[in-house]
C-alpha atoms as a PDB file:
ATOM      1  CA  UNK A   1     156.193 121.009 -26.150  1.00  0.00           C
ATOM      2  CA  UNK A   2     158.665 119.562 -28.186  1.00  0.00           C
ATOM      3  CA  UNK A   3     159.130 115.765 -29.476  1.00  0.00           C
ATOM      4  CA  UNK A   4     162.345 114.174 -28.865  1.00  0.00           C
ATOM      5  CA  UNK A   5     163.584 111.016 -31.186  1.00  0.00           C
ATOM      6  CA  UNK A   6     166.210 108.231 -29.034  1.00  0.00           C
ATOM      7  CA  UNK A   7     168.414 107.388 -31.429  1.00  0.00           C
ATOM      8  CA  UNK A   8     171.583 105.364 -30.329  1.00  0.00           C
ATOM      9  CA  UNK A   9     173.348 107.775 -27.497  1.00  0.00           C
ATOM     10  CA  UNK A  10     171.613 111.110 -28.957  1.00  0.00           C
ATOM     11  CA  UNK A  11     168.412 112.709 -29.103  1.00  0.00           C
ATOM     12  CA  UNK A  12     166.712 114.180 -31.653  1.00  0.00           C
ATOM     13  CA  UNK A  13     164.608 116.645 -31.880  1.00  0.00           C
ATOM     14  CA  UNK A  14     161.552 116.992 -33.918  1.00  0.00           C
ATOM     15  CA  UNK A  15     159.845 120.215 -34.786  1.00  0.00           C
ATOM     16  CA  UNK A  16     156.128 121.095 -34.123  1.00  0.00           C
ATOM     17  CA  UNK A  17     153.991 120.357 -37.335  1.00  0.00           C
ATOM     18  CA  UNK A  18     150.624 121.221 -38.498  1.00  0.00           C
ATOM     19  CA  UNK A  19     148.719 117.836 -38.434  1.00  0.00           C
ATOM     20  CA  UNK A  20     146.918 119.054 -42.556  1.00  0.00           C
ATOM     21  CA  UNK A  21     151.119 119.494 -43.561  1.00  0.00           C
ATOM     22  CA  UNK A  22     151.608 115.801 -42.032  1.00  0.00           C
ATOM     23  CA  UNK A  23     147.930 114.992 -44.027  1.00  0.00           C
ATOM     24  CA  UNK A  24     146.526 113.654 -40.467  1.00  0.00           C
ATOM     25  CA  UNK A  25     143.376 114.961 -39.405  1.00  0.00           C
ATOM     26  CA  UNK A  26     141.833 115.397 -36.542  1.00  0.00           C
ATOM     27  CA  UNK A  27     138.201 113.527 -37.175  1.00  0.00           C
ATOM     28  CA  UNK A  28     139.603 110.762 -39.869  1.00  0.00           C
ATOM     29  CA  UNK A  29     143.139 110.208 -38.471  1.00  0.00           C
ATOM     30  CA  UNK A  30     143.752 110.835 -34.756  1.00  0.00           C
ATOM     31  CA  UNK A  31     140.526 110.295 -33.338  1.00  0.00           C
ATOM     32  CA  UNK A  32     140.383 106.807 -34.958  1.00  0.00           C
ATOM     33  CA  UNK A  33     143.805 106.100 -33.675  1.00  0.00           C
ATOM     34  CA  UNK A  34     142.600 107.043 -30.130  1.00  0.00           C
ATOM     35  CA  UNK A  35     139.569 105.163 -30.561  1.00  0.00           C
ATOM     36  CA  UNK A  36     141.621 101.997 -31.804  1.00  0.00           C
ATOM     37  CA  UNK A  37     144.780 102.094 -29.238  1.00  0.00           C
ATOM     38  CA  UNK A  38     143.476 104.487 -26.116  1.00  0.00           C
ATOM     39  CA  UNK A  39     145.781 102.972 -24.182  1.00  0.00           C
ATOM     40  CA  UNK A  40     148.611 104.883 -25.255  1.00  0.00           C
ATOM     41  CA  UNK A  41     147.132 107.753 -23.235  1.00  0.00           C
ATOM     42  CA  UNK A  42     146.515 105.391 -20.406  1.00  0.00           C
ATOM     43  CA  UNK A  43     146.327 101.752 -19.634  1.00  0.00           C
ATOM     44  CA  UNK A  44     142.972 101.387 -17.701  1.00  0.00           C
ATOM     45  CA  UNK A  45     140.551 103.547 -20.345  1.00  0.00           C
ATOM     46  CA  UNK A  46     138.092 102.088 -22.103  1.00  0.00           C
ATOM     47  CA  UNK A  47     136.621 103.422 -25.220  1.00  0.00           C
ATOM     48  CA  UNK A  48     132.590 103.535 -24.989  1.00  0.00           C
ATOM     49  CA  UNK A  49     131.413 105.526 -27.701  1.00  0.00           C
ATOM     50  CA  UNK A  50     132.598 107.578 -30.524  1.00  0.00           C
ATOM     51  CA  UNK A  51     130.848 110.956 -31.707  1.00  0.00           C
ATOM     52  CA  UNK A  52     128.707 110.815 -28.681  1.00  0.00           C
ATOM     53  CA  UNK A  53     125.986 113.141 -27.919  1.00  0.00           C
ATOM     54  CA  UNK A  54     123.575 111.929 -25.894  1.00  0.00           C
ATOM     55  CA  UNK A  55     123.971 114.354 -23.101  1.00  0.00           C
ATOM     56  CA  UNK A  56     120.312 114.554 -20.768  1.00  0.00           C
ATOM     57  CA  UNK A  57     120.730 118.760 -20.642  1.00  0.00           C
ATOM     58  CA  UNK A  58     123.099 119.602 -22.916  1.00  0.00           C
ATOM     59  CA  UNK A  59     123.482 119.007 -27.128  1.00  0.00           C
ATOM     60  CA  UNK A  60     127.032 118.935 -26.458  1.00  0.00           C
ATOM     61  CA  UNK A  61     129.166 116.343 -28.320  1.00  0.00           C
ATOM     62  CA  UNK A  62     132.697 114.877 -27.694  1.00  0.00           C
ATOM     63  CA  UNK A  63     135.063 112.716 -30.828  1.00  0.00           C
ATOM     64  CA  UNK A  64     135.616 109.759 -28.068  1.00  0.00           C
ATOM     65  CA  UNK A  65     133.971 108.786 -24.570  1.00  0.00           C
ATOM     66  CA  UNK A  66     135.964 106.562 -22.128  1.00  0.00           C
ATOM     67  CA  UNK A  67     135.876 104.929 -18.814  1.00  0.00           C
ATOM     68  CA  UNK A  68     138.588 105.482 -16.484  1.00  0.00           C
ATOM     69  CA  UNK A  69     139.395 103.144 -13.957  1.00  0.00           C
ATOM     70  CA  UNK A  70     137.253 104.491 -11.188  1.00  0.00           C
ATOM     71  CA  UNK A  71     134.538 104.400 -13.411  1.00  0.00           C
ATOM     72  CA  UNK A  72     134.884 108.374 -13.966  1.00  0.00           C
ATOM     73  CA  UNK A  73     134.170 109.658 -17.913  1.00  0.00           C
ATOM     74  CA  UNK A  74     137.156 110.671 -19.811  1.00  0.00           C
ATOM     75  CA  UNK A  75     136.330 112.587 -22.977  1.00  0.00           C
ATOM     76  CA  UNK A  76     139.640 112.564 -24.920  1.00  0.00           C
ATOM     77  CA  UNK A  77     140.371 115.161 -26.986  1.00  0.00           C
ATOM     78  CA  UNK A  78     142.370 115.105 -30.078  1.00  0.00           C
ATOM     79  CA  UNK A  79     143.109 118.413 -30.717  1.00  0.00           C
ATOM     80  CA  UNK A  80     145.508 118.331 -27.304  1.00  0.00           C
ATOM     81  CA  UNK A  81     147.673 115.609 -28.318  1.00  0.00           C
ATOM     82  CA  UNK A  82     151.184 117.073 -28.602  1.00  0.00           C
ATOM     83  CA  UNK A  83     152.946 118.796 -31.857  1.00  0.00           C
ATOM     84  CA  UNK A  84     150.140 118.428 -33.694  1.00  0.00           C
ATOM     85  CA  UNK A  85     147.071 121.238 -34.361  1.00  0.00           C
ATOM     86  CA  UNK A  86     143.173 120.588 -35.405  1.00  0.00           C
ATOM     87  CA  UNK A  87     143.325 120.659 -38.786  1.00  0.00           C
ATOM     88  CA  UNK A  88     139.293 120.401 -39.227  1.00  0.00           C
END
């Protein structure tokens, strides 16, 4: 999906980038980001743990837990966030 820039009257558009040739990454750079301003994916989430694993049948482990506003877990996931792929 591409990125589009507002600039003035025109748009600009901005090609898909490998997050290591922008030097983000996935575990130091984006999830952090997430965990410090979830609300850019949605208003009503609320971070509740980071690197969580605590699962009762599983050893399954997600970057960032959340609360959603029906108090339904969200486990966002870093690697989906537009233009940019895992690097890590």
């Amino acid at each position: 999906m591409p990125l589009y820039e507002i600039n003035g009257e025109h748009l600009r558009r901005h090609d898909a980038a490998r997050s290591a040739a922008l030097g983000l990454y996935e575990r130091k750079d984006l999830q952090r980001l997430l965990r410090n301003d979830i609300a850019v994916l949605s208003p009503d989430l609320l971070v509740v743990a980071e690197e969580f694993g605590n699962w009762e049948d599983s050893r399954h482990r997600v970057d960032l837990l959340a609360i959603g506003p029906h108090r339904q877990r969200i486990h966002p996931d870093e690697r989906l966030v537009p233009a940019v792929e895992s690097a890590d």
